[in-house]
Protein backbone atom coordinates (compact mmCIF):
# COMPACT_ATOMS: atom_id res chain seq x y z
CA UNK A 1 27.65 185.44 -206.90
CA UNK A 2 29.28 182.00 -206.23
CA UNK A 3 27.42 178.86 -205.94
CA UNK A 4 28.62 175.68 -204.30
CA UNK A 5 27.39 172.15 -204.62
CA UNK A 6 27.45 170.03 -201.51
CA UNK A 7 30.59 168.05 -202.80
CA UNK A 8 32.56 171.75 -203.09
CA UNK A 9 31.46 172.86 -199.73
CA UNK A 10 32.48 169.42 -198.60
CA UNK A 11 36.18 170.18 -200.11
CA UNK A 12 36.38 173.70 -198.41
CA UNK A 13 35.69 172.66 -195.60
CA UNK A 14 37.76 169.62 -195.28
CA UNK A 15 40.93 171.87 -197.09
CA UNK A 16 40.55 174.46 -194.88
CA UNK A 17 40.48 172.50 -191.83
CA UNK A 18 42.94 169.53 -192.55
CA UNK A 19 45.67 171.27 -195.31
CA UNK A 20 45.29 174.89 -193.75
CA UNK A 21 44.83 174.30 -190.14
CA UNK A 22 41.92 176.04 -189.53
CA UNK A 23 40.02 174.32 -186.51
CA UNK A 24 36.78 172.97 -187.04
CA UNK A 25 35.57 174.49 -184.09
CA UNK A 26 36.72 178.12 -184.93
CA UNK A 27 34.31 177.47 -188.33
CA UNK A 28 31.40 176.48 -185.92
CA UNK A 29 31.84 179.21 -183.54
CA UNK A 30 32.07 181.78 -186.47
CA UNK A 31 28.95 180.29 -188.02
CA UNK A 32 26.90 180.46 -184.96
CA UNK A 33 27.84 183.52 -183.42
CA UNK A 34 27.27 184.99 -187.39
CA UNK A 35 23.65 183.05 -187.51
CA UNK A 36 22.90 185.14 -183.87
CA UNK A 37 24.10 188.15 -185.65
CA UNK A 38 21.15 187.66 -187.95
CA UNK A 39 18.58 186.82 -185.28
CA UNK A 40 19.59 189.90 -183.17
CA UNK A 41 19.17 191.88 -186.26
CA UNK A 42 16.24 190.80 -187.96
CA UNK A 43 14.01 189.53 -185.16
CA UNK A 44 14.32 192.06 -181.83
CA UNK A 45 11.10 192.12 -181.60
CA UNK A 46 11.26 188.96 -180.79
CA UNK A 47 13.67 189.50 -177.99
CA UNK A 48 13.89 187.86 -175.58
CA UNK A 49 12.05 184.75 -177.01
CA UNK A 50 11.41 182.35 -175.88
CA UNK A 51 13.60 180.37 -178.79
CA UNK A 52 13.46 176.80 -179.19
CA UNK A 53 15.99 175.68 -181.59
CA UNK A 54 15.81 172.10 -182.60
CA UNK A 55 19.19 170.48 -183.25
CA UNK A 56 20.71 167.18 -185.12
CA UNK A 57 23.82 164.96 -184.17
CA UNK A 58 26.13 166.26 -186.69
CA UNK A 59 28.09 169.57 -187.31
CA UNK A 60 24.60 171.48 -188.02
CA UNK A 61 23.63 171.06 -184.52
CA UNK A 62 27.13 172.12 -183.32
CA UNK A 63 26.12 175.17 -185.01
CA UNK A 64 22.88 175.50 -182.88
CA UNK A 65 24.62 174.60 -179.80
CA UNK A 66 26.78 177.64 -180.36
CA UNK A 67 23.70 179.65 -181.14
CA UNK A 68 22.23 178.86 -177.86
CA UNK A 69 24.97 179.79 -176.15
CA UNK A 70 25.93 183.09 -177.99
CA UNK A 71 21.50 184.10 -177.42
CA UNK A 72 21.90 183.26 -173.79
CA UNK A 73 24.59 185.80 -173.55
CA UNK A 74 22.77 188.14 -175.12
CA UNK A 75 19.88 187.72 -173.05
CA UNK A 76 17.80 185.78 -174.89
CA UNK A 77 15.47 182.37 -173.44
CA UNK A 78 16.82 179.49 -175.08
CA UNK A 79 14.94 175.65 -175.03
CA UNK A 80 16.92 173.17 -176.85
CA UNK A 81 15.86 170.00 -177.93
CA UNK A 82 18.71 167.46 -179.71
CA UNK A 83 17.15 165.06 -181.51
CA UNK A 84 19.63 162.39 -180.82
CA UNK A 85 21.25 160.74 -176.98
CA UNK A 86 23.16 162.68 -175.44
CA UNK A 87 26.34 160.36 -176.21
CA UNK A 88 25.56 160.27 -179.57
CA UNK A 89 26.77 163.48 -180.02
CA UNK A 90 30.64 164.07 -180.51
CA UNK A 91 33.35 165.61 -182.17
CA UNK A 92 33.33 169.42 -182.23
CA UNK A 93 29.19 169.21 -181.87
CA UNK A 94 30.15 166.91 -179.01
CA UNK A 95 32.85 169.83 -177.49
CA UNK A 96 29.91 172.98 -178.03
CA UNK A 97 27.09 170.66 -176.58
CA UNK A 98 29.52 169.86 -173.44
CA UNK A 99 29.94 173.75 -173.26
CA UNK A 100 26.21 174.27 -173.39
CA UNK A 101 25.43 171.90 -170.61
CA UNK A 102 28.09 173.43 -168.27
CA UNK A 103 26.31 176.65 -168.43
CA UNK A 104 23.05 175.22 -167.54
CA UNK A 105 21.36 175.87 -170.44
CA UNK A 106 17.60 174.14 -171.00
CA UNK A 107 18.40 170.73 -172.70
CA UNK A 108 16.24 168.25 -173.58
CA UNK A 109 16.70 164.91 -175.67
CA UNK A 110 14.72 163.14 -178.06
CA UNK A 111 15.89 159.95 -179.96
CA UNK A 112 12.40 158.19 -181.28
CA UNK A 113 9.16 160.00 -182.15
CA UNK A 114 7.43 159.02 -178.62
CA UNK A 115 10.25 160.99 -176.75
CA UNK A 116 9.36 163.53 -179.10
CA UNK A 117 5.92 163.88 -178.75
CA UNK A 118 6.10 163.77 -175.05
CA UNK A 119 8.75 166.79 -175.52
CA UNK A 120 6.33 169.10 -177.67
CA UNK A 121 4.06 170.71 -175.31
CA UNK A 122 6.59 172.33 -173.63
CA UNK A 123 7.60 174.29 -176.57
CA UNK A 124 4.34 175.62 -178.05
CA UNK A 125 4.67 178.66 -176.86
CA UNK A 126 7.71 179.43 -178.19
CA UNK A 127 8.77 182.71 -180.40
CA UNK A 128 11.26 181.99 -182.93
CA UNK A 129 12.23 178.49 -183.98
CA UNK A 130 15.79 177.79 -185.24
CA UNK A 131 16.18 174.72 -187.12
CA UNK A 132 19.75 173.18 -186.72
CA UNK A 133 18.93 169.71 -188.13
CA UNK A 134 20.28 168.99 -191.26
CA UNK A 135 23.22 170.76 -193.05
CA UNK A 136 23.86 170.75 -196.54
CA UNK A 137 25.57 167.41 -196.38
CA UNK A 138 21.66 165.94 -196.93
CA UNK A 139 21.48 163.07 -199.58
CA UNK A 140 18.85 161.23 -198.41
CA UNK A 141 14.98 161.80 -197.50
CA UNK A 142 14.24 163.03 -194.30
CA UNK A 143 12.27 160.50 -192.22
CA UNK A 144 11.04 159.07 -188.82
CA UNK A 145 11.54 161.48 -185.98
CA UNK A 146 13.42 164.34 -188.10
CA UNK A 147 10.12 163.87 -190.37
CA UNK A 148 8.06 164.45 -187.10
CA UNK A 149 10.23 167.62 -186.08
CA UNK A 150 9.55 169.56 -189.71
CA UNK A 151 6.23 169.00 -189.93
CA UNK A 152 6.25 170.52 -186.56
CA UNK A 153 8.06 173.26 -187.61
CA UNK A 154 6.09 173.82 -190.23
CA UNK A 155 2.65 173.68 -188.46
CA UNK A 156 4.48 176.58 -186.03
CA UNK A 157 2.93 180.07 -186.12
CA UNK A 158 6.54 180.88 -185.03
CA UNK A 159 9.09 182.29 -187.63
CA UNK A 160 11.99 180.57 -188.50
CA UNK A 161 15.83 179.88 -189.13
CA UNK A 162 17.69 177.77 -191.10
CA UNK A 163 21.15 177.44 -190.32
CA UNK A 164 23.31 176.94 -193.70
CA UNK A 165 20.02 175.46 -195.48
CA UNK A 166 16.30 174.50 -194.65
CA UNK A 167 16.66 170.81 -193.12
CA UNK A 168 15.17 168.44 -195.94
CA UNK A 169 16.67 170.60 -199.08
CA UNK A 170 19.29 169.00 -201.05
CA UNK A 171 22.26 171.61 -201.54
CA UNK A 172 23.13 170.57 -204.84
CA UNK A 173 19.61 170.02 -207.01
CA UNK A 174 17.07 171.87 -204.56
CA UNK A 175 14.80 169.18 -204.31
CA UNK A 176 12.79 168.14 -201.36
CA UNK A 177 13.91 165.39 -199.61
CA UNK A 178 10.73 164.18 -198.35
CA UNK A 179 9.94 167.16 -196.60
CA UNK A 180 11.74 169.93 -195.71
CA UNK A 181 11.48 172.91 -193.65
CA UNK A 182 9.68 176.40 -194.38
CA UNK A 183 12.19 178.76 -193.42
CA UNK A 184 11.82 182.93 -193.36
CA UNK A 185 15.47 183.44 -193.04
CA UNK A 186 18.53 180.83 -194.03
CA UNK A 187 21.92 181.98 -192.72
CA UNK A 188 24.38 180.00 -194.93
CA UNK A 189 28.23 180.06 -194.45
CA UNK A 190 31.28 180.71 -197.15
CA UNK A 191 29.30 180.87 -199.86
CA UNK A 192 25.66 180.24 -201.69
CA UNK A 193 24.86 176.96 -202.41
CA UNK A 194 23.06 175.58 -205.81
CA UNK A 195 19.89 174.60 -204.25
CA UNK A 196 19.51 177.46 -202.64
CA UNK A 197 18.69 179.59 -205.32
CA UNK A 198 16.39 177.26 -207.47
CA UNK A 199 13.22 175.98 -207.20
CA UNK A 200 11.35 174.71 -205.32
CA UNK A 201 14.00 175.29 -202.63
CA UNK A 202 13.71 178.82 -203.17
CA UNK A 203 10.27 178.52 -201.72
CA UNK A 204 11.77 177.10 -198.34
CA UNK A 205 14.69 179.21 -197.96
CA UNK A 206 13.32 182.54 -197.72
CA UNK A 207 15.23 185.70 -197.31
CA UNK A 208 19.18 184.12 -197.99
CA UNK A 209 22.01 185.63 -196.30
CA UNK A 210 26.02 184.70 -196.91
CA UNK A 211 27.86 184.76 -194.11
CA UNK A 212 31.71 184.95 -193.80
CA UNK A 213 33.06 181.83 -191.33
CA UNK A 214 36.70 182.59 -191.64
CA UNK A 215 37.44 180.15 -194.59
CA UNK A 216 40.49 181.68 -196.32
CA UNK A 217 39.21 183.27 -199.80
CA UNK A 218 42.50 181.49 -201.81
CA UNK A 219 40.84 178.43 -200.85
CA UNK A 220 37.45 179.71 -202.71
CA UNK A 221 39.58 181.06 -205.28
CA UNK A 222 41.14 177.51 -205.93
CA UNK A 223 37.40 175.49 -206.32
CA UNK A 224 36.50 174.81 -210.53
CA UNK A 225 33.39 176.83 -209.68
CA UNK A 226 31.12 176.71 -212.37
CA UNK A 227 27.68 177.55 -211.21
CA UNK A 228 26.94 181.46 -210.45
CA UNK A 229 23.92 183.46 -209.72
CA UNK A 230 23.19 186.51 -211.51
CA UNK A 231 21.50 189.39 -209.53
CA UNK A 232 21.86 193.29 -210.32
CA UNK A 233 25.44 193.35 -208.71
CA UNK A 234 26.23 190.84 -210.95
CA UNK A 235 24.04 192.06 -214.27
CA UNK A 236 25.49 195.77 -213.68
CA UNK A 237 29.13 194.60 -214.71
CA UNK A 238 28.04 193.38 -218.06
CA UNK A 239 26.19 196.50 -219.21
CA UNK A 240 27.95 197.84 -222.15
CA UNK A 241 29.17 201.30 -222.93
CA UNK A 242 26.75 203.64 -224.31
CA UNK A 243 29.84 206.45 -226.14
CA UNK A 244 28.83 209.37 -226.37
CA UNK A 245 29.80 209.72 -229.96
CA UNK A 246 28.44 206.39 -231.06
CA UNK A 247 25.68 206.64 -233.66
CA UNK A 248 23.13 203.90 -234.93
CA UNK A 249 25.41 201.64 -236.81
CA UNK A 250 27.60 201.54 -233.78
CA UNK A 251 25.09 199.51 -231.74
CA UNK A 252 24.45 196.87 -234.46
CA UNK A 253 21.89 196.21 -236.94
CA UNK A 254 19.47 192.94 -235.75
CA UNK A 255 17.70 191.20 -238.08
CA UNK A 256 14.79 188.82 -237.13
CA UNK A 257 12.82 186.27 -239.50
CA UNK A 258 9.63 186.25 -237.37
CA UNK A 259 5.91 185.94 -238.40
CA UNK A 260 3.21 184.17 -239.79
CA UNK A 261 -0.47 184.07 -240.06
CA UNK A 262 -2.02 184.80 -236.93
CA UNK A 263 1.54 185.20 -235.12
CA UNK A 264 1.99 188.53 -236.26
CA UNK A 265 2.52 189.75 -232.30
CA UNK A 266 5.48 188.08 -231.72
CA UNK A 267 7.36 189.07 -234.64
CA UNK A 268 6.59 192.96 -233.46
CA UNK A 269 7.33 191.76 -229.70
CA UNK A 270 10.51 190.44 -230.42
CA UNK A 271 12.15 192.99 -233.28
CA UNK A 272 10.70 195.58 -230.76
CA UNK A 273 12.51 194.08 -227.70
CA UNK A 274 15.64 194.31 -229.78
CA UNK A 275 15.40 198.11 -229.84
CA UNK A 276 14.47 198.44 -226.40
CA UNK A 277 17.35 196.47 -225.47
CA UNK A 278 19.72 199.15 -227.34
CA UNK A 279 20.41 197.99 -230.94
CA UNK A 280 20.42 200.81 -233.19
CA UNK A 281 18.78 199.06 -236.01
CA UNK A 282 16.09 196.44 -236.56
CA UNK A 283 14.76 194.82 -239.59
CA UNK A 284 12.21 192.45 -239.72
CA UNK A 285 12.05 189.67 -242.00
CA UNK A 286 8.25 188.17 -242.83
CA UNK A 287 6.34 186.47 -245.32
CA UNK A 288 5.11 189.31 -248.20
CA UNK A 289 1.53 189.64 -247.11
CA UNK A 290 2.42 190.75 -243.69
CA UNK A 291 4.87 193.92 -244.62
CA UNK A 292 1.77 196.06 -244.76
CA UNK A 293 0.62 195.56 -241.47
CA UNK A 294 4.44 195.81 -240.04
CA UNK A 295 5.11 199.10 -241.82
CA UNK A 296 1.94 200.26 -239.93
CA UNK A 297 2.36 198.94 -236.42
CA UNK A 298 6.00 198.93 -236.50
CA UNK A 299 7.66 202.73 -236.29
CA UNK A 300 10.86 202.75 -235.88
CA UNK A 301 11.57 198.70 -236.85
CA UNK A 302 12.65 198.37 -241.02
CA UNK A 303 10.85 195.29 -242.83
CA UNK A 304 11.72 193.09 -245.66
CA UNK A 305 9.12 191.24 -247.13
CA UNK A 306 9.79 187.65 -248.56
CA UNK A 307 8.15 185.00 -250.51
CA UNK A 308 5.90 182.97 -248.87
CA UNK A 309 3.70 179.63 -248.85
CA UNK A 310 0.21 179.15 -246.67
CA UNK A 311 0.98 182.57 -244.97
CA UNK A 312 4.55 180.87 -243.74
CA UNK A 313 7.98 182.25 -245.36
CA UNK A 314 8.86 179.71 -247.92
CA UNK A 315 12.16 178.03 -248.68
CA UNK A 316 12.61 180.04 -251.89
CA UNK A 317 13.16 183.42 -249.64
CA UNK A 318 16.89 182.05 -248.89
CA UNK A 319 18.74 184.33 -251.75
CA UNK A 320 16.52 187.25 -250.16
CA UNK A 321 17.37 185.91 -246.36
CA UNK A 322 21.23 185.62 -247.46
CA UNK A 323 21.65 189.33 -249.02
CA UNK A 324 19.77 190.43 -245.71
CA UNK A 325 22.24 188.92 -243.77
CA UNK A 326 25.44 190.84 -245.14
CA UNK A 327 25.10 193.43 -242.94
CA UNK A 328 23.83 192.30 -240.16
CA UNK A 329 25.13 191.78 -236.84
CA UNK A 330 23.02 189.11 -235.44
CA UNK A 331 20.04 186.93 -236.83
CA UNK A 332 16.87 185.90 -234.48
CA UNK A 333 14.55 183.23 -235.73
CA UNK A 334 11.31 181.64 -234.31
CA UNK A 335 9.04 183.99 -232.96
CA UNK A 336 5.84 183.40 -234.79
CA UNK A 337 7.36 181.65 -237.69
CA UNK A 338 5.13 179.01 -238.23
CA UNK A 339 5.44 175.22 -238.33
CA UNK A 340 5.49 172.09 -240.64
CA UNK A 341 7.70 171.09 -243.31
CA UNK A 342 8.96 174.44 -245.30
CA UNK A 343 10.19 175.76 -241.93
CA UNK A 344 12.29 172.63 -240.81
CA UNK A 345 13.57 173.20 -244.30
CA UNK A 346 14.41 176.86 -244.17
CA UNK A 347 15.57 176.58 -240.61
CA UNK A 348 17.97 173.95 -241.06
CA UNK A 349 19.82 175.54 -244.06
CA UNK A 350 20.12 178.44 -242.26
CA UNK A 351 21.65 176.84 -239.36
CA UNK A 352 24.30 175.38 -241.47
CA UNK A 353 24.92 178.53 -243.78
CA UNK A 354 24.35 182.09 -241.76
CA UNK A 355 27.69 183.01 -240.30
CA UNK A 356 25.67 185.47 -238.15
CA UNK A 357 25.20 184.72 -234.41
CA UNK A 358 22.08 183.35 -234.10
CA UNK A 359 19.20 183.33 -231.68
CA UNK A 360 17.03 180.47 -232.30
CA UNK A 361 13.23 180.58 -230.19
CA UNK A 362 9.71 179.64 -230.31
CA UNK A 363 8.86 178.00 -233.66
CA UNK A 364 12.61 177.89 -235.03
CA UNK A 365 13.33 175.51 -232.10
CA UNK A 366 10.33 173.16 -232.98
CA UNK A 367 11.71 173.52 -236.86
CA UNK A 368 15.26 171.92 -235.58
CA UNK A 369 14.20 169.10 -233.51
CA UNK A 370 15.14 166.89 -236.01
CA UNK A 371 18.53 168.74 -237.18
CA UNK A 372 19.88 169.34 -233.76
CA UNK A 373 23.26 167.68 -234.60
CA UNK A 374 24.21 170.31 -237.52
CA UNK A 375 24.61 173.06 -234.68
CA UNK A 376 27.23 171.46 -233.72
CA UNK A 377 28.83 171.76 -237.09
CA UNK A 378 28.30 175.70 -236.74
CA UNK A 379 30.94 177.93 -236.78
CA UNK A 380 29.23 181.14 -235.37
CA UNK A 381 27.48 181.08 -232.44
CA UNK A 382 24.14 179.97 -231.35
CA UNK A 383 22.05 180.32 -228.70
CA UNK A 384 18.50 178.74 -228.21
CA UNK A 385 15.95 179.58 -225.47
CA UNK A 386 13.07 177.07 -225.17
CA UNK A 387 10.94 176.73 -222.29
CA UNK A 388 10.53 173.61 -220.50
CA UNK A 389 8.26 172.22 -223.18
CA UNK A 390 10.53 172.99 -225.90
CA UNK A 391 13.87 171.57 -224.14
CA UNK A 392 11.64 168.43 -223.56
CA UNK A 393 10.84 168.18 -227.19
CA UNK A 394 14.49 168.09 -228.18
CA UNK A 395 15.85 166.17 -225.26
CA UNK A 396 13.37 163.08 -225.32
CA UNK A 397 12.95 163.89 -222.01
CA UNK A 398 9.46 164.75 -220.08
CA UNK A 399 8.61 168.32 -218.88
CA UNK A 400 8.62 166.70 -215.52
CA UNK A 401 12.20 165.02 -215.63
CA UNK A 402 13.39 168.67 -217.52
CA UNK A 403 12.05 170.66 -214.50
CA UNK A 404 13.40 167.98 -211.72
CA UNK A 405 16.85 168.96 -212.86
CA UNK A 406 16.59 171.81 -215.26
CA UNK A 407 20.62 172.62 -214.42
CA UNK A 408 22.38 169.44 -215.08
CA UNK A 409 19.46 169.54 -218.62
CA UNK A 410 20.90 172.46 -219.69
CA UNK A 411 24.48 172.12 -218.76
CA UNK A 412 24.47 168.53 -220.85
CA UNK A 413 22.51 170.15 -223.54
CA UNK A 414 24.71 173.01 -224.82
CA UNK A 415 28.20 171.47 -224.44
CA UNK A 416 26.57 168.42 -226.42
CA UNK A 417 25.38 171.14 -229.05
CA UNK A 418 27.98 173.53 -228.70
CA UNK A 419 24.87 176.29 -227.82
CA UNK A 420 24.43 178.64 -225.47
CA UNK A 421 21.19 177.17 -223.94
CA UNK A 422 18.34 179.53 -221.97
CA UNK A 423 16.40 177.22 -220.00
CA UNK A 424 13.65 179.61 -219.64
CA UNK A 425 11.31 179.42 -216.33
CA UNK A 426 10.91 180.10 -212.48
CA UNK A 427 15.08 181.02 -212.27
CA UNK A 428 15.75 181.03 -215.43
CA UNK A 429 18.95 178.54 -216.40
CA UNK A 430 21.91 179.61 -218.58
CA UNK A 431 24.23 177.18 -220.12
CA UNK A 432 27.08 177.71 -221.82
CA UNK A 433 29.38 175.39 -223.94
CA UNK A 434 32.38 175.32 -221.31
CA UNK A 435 30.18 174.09 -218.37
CA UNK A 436 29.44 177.31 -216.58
CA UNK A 437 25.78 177.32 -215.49
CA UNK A 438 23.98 180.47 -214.25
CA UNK A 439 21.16 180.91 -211.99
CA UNK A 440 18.94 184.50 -212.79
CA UNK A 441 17.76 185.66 -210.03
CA UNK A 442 15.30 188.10 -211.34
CA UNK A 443 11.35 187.18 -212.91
CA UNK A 444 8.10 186.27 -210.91
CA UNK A 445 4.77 184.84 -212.31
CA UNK A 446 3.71 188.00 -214.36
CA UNK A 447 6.39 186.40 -217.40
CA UNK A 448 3.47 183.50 -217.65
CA UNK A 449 1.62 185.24 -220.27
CA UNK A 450 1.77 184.87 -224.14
CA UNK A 451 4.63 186.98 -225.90
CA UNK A 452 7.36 187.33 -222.91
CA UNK A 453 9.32 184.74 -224.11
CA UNK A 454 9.57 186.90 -227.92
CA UNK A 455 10.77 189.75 -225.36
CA UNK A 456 13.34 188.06 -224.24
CA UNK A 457 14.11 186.69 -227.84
CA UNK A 458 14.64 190.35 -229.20
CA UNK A 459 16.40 191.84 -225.86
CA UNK A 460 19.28 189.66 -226.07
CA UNK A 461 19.74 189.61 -230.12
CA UNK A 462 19.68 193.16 -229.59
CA UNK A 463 22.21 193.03 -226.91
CA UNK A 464 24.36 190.78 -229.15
CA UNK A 465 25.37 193.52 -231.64
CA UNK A 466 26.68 195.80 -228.84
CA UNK A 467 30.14 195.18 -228.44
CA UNK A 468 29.55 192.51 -225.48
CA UNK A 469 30.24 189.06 -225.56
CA UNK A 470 27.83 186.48 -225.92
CA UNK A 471 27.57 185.17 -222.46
CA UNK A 472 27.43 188.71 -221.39
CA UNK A 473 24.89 189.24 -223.54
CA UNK A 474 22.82 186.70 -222.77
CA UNK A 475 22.94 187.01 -218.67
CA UNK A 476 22.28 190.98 -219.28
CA UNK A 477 19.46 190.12 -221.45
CA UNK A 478 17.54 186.97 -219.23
CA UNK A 479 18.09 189.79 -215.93
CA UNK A 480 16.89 192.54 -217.71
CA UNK A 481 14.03 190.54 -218.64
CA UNK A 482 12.92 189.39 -215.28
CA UNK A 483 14.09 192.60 -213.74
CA UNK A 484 11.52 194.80 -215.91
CA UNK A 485 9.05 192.55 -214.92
CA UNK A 486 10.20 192.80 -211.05
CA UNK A 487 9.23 196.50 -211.21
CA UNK A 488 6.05 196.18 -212.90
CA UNK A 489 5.65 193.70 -209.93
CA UNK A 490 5.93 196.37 -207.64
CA UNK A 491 3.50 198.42 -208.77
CA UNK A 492 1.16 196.48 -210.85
CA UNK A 493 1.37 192.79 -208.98
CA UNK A 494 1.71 189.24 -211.18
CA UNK A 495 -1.48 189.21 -213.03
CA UNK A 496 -2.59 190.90 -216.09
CA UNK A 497 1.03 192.48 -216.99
CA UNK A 498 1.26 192.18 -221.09
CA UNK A 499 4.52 191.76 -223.05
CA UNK A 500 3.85 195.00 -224.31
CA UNK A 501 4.17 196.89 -220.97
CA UNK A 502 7.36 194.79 -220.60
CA UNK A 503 8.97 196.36 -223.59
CA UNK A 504 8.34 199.95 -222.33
CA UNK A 505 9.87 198.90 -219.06
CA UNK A 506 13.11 197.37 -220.06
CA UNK A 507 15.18 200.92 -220.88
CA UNK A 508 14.13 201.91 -217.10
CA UNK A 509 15.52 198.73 -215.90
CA UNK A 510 18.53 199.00 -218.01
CA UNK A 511 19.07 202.63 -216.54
CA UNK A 512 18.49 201.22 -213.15
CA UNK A 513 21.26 199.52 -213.09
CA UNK A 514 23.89 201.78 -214.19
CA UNK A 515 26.35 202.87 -211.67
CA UNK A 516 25.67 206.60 -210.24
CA UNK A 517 28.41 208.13 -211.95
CA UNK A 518 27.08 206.83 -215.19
CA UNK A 519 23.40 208.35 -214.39
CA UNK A 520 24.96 211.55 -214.04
């Protein structure tokens, strides 16, 4: 699915009203008779109200003018309250407000916080709230008497909706501008916007529904749009074909350099996830002393054993590492491997020398902090997946400042590195060289617990060696992921879920997903 900033939604709007000739007020009808749609549908038993929808100066109260209106006609009792004189209000809001007084409708105005408060009373028995404030054109914090009106809203027992986004939200980051509105439906228009789909806007939006205003798809079409959000739609094109006559070596071989001392779990976690995910072969790399506990716990996953130094695979393992690699399809690195000096060592050679795909996680990524510009130098691809401690580590940056704007983080990241960067956390962030940024929509809090992240490491080096290409693989993976742990969700909750019930979960997911024809 699409996502616009506020600047692109800005240009849509503007092309399609000034080059195409669409009339501003046929887009404001359209979006509030579609927002009433949404109200008839997912709150009759609400009907017939009372609704009090609270409404700004700009084109996002035109839009709740229109909504009163098209809920009168339907029956519904409407209270309106415009925070703003009445002669403050123009253009096409100007043109549906004139409308709405002509049909008598209940109008009151409210242009300072005392006018407000002597306003409020009347509406506290209301049953539905629509907030028509603020539209995604927000840049600056809310304050004064639209400050008064959301913390209203909020204090409400009343449920409500946000037209086009919750007033207070900024449509391009998701931040809170101050303070925003706590919304349990958001009826946006044209398309999804960017800060509608991370956090902690997600948390205000609620349920998010597109809505078609009559904007002319070429126009779409013609945006540079390089921010999309992956959900199961999206996730079910990628899947790759399973043929009937393909055998083990057609779904590549991974190989993983995983494990130390003590971090034996996530070496099994993540060659494991690579065979869930649908590689038909896994071998796991690991320093000598560890092979016999491998061979044991480890069924169906091969196992090389290499030199080692203080239970940590040693630099003098690279002529083993190298004849590994010659038939490999893709190499993972990091999940339990250790730290300190032997492992930047190994790491970094590697990084300039395997001409495998690589998927770099966990301790690899804390080995190249200090060699981050040879990936640029690589030929073959890379892809790294820290979480928000990690990309803070090799951005300078604070977890804080990484998690205010994890998108533009990761977009500057891996076209600085040439990397496909993973971004891991609450909507997971994928970057990709080019620019394109994706938004996964699938994951909740049972993924915050130790080994997850060596899941995820092992799904999508699995998924490299399957004929898919590496952004593909990568989105399929990260969904996948967060999708396995959805269902576990469902009938488990967000607490106590181990990585290992994860694994046994992901071929369900990835069965979930395929099309009906395919099941049968």
């Amino acid at each position: 699915m699409n996502l616009l900033t506020a600047k692109q939604m800005r240009e849509l709007d503007r092309t399609a009203i000034e080059e195409w000739g669409v009339p501003g007020l046929v887009l404001m009808e359209n979006a509030g008779k579609a927002t009433v749609d949404q109200i008839v549908e997912n709150f009759a038993p609400f009907f017939p109200g009372p609704v009090t929808i609270f409404a700004g100066k700009g084109n996002n109260g035109g839009d709740g003018y229109v909504i009163a209106r098209h809920l009168m006609n339907r029956g519904w009792e409407v209270a309106l309250l415009v925070l703003a004189e009445p002669g403050q209000v123009g253009g096409d809001a100007g043109t549906n407000l004139d409308i709405l007084v002509k049909s008598g409708a209940d109008i009151e105005y409210a242009a300072d916080i005392d006018a407000f408060d002597e306003q409020l009373d009347a509406y506290l028995e209301t049953g539905l709230i629509v907030d028509a404030l603020f539209g995604t054109g927000l840049s600056s914090e809310v304050e004064g008497i639209y400050a008064k009106a959301v913390d209203w809203i909020n204090a409400s027992s009343a449920p409500v909706v946000a037209v086009d986004i919750p007033s207070g939200i900024d449509a391009t980051t998701g931040q809170v501008l101050g303070c925003a509105v706590l919304a349990d439906l958001t009826v946006t228009f044209a398309s999804a916007k960017v800060g509608q789909v991370v956090y902690p806007a997600v948390e205000f939006v609620g349920d998010l529904i597109v809505a078609d205003i009559g904007i002319p798809k070429q126009l779409s079409d013609r945006l540079n749009i390089d921010h999309l959000f992956i959900n199961a739609e999206a996730a079910q094109i990628l899947l790759p074909a399973r043929p009937a006559r393909g055998h083990k070596g057609t779904f590549g071989h991974l190989l993983l350099l995983a494990g130390s001392t003590g971090k034996s779990g996530a070496a099994a976690l993540a060659a494991e996830g690579g065979l869930r995910a649908g590689a038909g072969l896994a071998t796991l790399a690991c320093p000598e002393h560890l092979n016999p506990i491998f061979e044991t716990k480890l069924t169906e996953v091969m196992t090389a054993p290499l030199p080692e130094v203080d239970g940590m695979i040693s630099m003098q393992a690279i002529p083993d590492i190298e004849q590994l690699c010659a038939d490999k399809s893709t190499l993972a690195i990091g999940p339990g491997l250790g730290t300190g000096r032997e492992i930047s060592s190994l790491v970094s050679h590697l990084v300039r020398e395997c001409p495998l795909p690589m998927v770099i996680d966990a301790d690899g990524l804390t080995a190249l902090v200090d060699h981050l510009d040879q990936l640029k130098e690589r030929q073959a691809l890379t892809i790294l997946t820290p979480h928000p401690g990690e990309m803070a580590r090799m951005t300078g940056l604070s977890i804080a400042e990484v998690e205010a704007d994890r998108l533009t983080v990761a977009r500057d990241f891996a076209t600085r590195y040439n990397v496909i960067l993973v971004l891991k956390g609450a909507r997971t962030v994928v970057a990709e060289p080019g620019g394109s940024v994706f938004v996964n929509g699938s994951g909740n809090p049972s993924l915050a617990c130790g080994g997850t992240g060596d899941v995820l490491t092992g799904v999508i080096a699995g998924l490299l060696g399957q004929q898919i290409s590496p952004v593909a693989a990568v989105l399929l993976g990260v969904y996948l992921h967060g999708r396995a742990a959805d269902r576990l969700f469902e009938t488990q909750g967000r607490a106590g879920i181990l990585a290992t019930d994860l694994l046994r979960e992901i071929p369900a997911t990835r069965r979930e997903l395929l099309l009906e024809e395919e099941v049968c």
